[in-house]
PDB file of N, CA and C in Angstrom:
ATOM      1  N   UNK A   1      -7.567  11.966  14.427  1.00  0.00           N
ATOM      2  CA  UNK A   1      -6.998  12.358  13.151  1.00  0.00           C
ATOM      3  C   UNK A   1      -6.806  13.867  13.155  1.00  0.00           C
ATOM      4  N   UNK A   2      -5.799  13.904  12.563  1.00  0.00           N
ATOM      5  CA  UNK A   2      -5.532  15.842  12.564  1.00  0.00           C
ATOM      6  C   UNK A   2      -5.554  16.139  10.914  1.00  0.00           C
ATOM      7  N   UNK A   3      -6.416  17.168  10.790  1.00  0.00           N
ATOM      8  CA  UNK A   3      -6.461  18.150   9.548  1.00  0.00           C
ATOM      9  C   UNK A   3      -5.836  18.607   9.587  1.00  0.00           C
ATOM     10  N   UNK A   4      -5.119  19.571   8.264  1.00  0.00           N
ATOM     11  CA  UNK A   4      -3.962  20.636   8.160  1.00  0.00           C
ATOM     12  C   UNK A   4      -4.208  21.080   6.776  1.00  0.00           C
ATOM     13  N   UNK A   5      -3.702  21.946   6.603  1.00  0.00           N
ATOM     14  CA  UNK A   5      -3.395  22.492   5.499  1.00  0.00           C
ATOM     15  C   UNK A   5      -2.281  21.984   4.291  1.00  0.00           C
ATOM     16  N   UNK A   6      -1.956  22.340   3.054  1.00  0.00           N
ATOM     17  CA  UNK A   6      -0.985  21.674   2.695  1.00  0.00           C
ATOM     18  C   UNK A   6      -0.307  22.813   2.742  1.00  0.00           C
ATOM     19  N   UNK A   7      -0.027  24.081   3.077  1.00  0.00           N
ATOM     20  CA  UNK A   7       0.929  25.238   3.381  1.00  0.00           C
ATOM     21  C   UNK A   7       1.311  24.829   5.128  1.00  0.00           C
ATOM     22  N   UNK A   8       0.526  24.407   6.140  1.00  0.00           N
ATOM     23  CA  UNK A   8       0.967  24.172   7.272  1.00  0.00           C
ATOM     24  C   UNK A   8       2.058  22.529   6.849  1.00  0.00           C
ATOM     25  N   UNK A   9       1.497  21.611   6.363  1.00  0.00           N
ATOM     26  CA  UNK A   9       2.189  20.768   6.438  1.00  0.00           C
ATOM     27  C   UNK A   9       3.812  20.885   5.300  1.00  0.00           C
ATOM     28  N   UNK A  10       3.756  21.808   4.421  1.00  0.00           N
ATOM     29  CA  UNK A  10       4.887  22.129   4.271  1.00  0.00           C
ATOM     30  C   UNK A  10       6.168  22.850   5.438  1.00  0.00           C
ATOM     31  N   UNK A  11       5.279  23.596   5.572  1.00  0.00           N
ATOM     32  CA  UNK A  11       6.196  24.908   6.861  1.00  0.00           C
ATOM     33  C   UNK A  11       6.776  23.662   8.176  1.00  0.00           C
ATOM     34  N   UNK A  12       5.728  22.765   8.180  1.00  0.00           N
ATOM     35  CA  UNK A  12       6.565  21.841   9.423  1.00  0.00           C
ATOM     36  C   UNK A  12       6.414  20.311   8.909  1.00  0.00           C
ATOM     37  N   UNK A  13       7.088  19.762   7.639  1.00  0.00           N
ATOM     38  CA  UNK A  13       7.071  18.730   7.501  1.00  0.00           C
ATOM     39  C   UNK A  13       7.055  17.448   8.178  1.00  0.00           C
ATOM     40  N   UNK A  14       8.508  17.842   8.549  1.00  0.00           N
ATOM     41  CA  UNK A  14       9.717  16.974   9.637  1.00  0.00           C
ATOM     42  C   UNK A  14       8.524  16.346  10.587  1.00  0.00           C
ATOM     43  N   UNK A  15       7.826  17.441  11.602  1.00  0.00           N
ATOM     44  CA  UNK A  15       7.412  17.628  12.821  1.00  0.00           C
ATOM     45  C   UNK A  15       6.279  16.696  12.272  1.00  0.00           C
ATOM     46  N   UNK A  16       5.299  17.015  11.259  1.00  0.00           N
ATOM     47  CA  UNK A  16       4.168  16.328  11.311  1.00  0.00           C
ATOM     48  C   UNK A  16       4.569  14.426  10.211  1.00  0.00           C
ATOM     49  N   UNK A  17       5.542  14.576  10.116  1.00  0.00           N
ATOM     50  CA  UNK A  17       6.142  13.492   9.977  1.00  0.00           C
ATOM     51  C   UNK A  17       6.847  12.689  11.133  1.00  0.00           C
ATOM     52  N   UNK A  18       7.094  12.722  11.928  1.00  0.00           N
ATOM     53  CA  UNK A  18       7.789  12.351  12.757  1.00  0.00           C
ATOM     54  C   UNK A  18       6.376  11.520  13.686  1.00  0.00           C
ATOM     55  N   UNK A  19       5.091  13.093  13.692  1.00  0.00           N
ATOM     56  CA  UNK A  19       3.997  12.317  14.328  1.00  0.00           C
ATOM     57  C   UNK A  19       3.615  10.956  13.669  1.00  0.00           C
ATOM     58  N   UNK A  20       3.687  10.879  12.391  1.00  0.00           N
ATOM     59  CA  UNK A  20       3.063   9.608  11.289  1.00  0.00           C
ATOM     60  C   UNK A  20       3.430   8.610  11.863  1.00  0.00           C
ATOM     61  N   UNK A  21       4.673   8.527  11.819  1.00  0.00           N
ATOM     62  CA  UNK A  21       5.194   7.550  12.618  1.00  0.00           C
ATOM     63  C   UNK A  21       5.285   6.931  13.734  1.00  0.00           C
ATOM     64  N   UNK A  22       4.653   7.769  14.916  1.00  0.00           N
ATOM     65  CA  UNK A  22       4.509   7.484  16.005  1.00  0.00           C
ATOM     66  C   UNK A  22       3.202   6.987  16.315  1.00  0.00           C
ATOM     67  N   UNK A  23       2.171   6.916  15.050  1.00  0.00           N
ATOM     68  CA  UNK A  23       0.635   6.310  14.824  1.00  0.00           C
ATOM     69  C   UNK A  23      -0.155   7.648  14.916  1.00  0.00           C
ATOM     70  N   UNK A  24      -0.142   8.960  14.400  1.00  0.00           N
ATOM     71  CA  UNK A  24      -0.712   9.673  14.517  1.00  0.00           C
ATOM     72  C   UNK A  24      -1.467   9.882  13.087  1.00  0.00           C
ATOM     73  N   UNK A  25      -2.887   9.825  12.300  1.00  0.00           N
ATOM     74  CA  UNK A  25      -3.113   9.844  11.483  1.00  0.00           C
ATOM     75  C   UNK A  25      -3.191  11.245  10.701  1.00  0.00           C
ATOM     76  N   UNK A  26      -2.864  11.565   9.491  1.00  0.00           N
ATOM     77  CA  UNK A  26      -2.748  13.157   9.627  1.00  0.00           C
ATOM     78  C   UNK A  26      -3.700  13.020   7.850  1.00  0.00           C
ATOM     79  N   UNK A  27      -4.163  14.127   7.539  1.00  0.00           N
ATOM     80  CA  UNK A  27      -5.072  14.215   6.466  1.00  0.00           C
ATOM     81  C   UNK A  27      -4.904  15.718   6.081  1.00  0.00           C
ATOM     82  N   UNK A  28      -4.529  16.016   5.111  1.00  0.00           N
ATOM     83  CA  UNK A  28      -3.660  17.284   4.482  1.00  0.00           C
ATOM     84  C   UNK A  28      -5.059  17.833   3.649  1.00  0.00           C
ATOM     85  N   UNK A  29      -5.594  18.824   3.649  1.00  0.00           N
ATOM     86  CA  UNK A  29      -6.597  19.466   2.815  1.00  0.00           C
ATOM     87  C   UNK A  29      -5.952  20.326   1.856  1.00  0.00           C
ATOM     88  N   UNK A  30      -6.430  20.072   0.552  1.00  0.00           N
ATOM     89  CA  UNK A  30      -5.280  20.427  -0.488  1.00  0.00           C
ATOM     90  C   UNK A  30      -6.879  21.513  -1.389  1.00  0.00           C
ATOM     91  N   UNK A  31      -7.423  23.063  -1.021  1.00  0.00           N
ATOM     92  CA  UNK A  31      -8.341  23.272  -1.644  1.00  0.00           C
ATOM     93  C   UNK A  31      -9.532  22.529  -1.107  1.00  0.00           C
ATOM     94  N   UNK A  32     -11.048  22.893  -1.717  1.00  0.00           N
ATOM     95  CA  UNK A  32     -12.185  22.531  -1.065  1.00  0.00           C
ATOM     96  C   UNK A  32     -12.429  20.813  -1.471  1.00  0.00           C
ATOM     97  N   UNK A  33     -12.278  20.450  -2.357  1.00  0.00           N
ATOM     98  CA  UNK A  33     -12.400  19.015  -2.535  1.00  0.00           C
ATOM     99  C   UNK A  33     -10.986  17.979  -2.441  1.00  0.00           C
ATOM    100  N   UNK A  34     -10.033  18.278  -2.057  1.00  0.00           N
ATOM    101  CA  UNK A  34      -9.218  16.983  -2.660  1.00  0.00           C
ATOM    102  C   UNK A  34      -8.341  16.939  -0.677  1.00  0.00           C
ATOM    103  N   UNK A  35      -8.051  15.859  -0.478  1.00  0.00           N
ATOM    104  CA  UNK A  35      -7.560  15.249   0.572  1.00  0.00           C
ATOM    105  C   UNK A  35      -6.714  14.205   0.489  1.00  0.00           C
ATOM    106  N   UNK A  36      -5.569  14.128   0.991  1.00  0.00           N
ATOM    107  CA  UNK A  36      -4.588  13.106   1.493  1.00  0.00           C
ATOM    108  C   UNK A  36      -4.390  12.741   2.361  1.00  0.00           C
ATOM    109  N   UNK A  37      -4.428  11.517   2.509  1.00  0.00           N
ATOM    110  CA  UNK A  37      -3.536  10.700   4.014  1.00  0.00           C
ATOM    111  C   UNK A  37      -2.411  10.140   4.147  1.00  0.00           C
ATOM    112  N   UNK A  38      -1.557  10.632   5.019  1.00  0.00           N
ATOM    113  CA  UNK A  38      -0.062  10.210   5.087  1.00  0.00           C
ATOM    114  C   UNK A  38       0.114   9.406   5.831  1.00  0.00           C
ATOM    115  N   UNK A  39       0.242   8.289   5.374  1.00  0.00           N
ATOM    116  CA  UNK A  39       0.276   6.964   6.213  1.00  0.00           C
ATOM    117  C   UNK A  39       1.698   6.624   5.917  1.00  0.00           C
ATOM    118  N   UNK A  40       2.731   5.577   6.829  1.00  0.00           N
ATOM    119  CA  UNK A  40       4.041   5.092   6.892  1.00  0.00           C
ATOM    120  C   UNK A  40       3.589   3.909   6.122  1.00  0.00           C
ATOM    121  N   UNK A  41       5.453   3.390   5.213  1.00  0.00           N
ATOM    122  CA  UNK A  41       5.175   2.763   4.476  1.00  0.00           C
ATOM    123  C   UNK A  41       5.478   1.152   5.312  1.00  0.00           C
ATOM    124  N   UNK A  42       4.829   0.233   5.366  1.00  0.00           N
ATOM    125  CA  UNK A  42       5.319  -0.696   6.130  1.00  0.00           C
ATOM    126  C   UNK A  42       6.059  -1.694   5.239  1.00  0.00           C
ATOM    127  N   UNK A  43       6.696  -2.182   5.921  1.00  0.00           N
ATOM    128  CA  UNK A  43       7.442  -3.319   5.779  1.00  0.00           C
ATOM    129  C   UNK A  43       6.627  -4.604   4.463  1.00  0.00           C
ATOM    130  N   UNK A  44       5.809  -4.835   5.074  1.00  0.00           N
ATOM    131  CA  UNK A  44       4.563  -5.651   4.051  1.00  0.00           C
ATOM    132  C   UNK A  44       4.636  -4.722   2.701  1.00  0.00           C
ATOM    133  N   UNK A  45       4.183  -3.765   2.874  1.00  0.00           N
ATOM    134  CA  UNK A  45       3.471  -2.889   1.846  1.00  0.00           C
ATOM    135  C   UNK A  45       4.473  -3.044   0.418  1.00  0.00           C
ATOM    136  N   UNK A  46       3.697  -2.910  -0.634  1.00  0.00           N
ATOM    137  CA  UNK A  46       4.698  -3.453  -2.464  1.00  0.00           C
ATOM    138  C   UNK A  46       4.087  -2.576  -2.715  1.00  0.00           C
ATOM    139  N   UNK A  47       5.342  -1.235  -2.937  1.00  0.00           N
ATOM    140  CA  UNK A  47       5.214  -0.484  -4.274  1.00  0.00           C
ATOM    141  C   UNK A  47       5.774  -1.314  -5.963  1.00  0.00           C
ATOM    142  N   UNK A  48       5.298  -0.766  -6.458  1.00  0.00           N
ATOM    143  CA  UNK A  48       5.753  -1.494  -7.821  1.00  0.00           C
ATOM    144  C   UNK A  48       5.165  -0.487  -8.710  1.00  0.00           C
ATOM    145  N   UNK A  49       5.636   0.092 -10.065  1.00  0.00           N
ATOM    146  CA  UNK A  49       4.657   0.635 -11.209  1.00  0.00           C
ATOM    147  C   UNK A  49       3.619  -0.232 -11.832  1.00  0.00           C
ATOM    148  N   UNK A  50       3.431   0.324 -12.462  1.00  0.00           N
ATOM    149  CA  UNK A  50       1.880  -0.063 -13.026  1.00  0.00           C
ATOM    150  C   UNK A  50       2.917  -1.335 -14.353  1.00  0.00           C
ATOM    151  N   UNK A  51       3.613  -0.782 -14.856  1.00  0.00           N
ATOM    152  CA  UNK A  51       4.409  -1.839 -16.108  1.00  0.00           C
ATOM    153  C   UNK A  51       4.930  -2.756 -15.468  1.00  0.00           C
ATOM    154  N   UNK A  52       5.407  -2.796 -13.898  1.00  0.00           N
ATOM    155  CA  UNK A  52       5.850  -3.876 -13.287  1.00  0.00           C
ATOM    156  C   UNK A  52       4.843  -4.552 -12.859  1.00  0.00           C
ATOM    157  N   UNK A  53       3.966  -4.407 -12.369  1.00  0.00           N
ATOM    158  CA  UNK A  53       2.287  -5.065 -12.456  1.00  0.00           C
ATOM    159  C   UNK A  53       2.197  -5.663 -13.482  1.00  0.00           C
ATOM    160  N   UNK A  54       1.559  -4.880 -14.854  1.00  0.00           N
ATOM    161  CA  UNK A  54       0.993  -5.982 -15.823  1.00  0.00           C
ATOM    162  C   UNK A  54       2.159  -6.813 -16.523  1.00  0.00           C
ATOM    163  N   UNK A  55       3.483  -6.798 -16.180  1.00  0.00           N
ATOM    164  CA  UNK A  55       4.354  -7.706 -16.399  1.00  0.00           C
ATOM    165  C   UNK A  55       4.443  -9.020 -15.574  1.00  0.00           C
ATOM    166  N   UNK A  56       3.832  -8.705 -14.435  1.00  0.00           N
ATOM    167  CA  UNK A  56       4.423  -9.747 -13.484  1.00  0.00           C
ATOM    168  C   UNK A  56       2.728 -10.936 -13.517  1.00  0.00           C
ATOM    169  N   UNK A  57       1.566  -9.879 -14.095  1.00  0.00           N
ATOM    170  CA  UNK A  57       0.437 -10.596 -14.408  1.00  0.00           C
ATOM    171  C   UNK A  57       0.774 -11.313 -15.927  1.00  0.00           C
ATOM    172  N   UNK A  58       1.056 -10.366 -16.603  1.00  0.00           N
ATOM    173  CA  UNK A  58       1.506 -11.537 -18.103  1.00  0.00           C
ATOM    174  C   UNK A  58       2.085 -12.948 -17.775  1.00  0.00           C
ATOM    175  N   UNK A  59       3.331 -12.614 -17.145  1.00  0.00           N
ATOM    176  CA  UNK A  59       3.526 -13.728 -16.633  1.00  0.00           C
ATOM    177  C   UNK A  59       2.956 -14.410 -15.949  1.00  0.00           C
ATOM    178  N   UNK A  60       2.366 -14.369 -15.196  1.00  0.00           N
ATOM    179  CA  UNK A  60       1.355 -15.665 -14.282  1.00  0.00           C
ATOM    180  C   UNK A  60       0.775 -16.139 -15.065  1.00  0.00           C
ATOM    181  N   UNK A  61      -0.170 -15.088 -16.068  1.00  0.00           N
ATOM    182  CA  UNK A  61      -1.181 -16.241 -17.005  1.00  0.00           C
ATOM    183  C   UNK A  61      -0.333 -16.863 -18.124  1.00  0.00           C
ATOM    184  N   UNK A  62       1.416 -16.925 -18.063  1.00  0.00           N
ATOM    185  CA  UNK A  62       2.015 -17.292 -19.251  1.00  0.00           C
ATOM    186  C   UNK A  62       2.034 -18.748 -18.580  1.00  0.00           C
ATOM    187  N   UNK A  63       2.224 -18.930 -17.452  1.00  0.00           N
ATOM    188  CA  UNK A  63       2.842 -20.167 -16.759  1.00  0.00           C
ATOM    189  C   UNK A  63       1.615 -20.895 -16.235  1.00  0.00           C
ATOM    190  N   UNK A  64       0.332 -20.083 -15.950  1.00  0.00           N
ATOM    191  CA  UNK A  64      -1.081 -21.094 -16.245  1.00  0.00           C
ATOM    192  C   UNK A  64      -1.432 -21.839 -17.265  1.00  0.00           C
ATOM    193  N   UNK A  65      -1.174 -20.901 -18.338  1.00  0.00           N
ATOM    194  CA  UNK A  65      -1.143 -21.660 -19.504  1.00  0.00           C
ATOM    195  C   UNK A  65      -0.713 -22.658 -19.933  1.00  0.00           C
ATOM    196  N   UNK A  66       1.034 -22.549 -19.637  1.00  0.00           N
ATOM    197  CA  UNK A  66       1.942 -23.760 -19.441  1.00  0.00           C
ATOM    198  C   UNK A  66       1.734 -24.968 -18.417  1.00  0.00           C
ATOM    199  N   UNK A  67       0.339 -24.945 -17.526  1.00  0.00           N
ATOM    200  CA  UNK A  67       0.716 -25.342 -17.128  1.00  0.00           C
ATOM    201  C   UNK A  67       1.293 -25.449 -15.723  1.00  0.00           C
ATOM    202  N   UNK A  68       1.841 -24.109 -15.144  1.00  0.00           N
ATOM    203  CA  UNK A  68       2.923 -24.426 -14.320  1.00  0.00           C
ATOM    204  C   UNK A  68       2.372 -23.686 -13.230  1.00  0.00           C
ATOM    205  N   UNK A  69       1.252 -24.690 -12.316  1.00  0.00           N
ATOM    206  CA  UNK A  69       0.626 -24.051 -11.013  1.00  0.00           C
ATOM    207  C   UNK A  69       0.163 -24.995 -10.241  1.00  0.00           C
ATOM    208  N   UNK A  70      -0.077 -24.160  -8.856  1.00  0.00           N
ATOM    209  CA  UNK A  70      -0.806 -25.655  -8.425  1.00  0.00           C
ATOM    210  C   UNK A  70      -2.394 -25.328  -8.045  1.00  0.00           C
ATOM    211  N   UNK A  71      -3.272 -26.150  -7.623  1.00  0.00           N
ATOM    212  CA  UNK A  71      -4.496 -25.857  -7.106  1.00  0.00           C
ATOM    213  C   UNK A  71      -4.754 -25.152  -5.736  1.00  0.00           C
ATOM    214  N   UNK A  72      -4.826 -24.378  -5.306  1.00  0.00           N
ATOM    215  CA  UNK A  72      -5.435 -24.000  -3.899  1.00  0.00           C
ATOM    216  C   UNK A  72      -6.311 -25.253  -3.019  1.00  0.00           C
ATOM    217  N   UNK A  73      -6.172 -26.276  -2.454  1.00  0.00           N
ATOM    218  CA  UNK A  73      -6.539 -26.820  -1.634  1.00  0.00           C
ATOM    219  C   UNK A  73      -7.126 -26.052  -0.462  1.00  0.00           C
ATOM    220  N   UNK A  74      -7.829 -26.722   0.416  1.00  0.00           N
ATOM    221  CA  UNK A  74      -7.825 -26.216   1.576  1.00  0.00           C
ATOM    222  C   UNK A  74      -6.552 -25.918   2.608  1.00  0.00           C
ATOM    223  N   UNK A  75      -5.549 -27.298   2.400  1.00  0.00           N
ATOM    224  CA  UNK A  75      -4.578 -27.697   3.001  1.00  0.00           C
ATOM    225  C   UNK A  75      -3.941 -26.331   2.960  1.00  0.00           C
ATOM    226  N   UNK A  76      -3.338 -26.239   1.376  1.00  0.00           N
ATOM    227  CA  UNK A  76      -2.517 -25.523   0.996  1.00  0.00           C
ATOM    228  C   UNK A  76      -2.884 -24.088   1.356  1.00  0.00           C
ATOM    229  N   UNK A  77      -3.990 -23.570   1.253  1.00  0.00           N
ATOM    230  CA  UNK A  77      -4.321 -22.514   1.875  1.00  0.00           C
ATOM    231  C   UNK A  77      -4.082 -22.058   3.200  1.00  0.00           C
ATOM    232  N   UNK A  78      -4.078 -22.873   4.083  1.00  0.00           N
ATOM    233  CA  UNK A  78      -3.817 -23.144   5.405  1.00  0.00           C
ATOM    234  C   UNK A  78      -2.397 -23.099   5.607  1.00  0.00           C
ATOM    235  N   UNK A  79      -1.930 -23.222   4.594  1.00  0.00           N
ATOM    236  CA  UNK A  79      -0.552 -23.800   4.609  1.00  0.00           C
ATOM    237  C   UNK A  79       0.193 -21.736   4.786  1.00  0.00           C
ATOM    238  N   UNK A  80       0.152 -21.630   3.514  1.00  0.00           N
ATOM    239  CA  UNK A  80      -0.414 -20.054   3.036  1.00  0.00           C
ATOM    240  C   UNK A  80      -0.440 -19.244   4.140  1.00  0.00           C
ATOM    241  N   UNK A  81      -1.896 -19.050   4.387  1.00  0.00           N
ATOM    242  CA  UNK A  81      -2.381 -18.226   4.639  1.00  0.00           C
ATOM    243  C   UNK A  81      -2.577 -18.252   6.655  1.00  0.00           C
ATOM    244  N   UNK A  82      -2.761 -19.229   6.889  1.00  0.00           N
ATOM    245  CA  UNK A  82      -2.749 -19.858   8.141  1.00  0.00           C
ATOM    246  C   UNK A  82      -3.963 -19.814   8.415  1.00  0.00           C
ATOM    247  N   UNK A  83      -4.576 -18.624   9.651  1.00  0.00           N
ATOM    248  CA  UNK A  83      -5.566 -17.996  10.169  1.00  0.00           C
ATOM    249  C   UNK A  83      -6.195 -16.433   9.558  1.00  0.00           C
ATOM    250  N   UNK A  84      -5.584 -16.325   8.497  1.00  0.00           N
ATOM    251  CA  UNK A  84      -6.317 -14.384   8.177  1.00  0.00           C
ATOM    252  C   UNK A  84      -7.766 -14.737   8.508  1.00  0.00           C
TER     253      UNK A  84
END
């Protein structure tokens, strides 16, 4: 993992971006307590806001309610999930 500054990682963005991507982990020291890690965004990964969250939870428990789910089996889990 490489430390930096957040004045070094401005002055060479590009460069220490380019490493991120290539699997290099980088951790920006922003002052004596606070730290970031710049990780790539993958493919998997769901941004969403926070109002698109508790919207998309309203809804789930609107359609439990209704009713409209199924049980988690083992099967179905398997089905799912496979091997995690």
């Amino acid at each position: 993992m490489l430390v930096i500054s957040t004045r070094e990682f401005r002055a060479n963005q590009k460069s220490y971006l380019e490493k991120v991507d290539k699997g290099l982990e980088l951790l920006i020291r922003r002052g004596k307590n606070k730290s970031y890690k710049i990780v790539p965004v993958e493919e998997d990964d769901s941004l969403m806001s926070k109002e698109a969250f508790f919207a998309k939870l309203d809804r789930s428990l609107e359609q439990y309610k209704n009713g409209e789910y199924e049980e988690l089996t083992p099967e179905l889990r398997n089905q799912l999930f496979g091997d995690l």
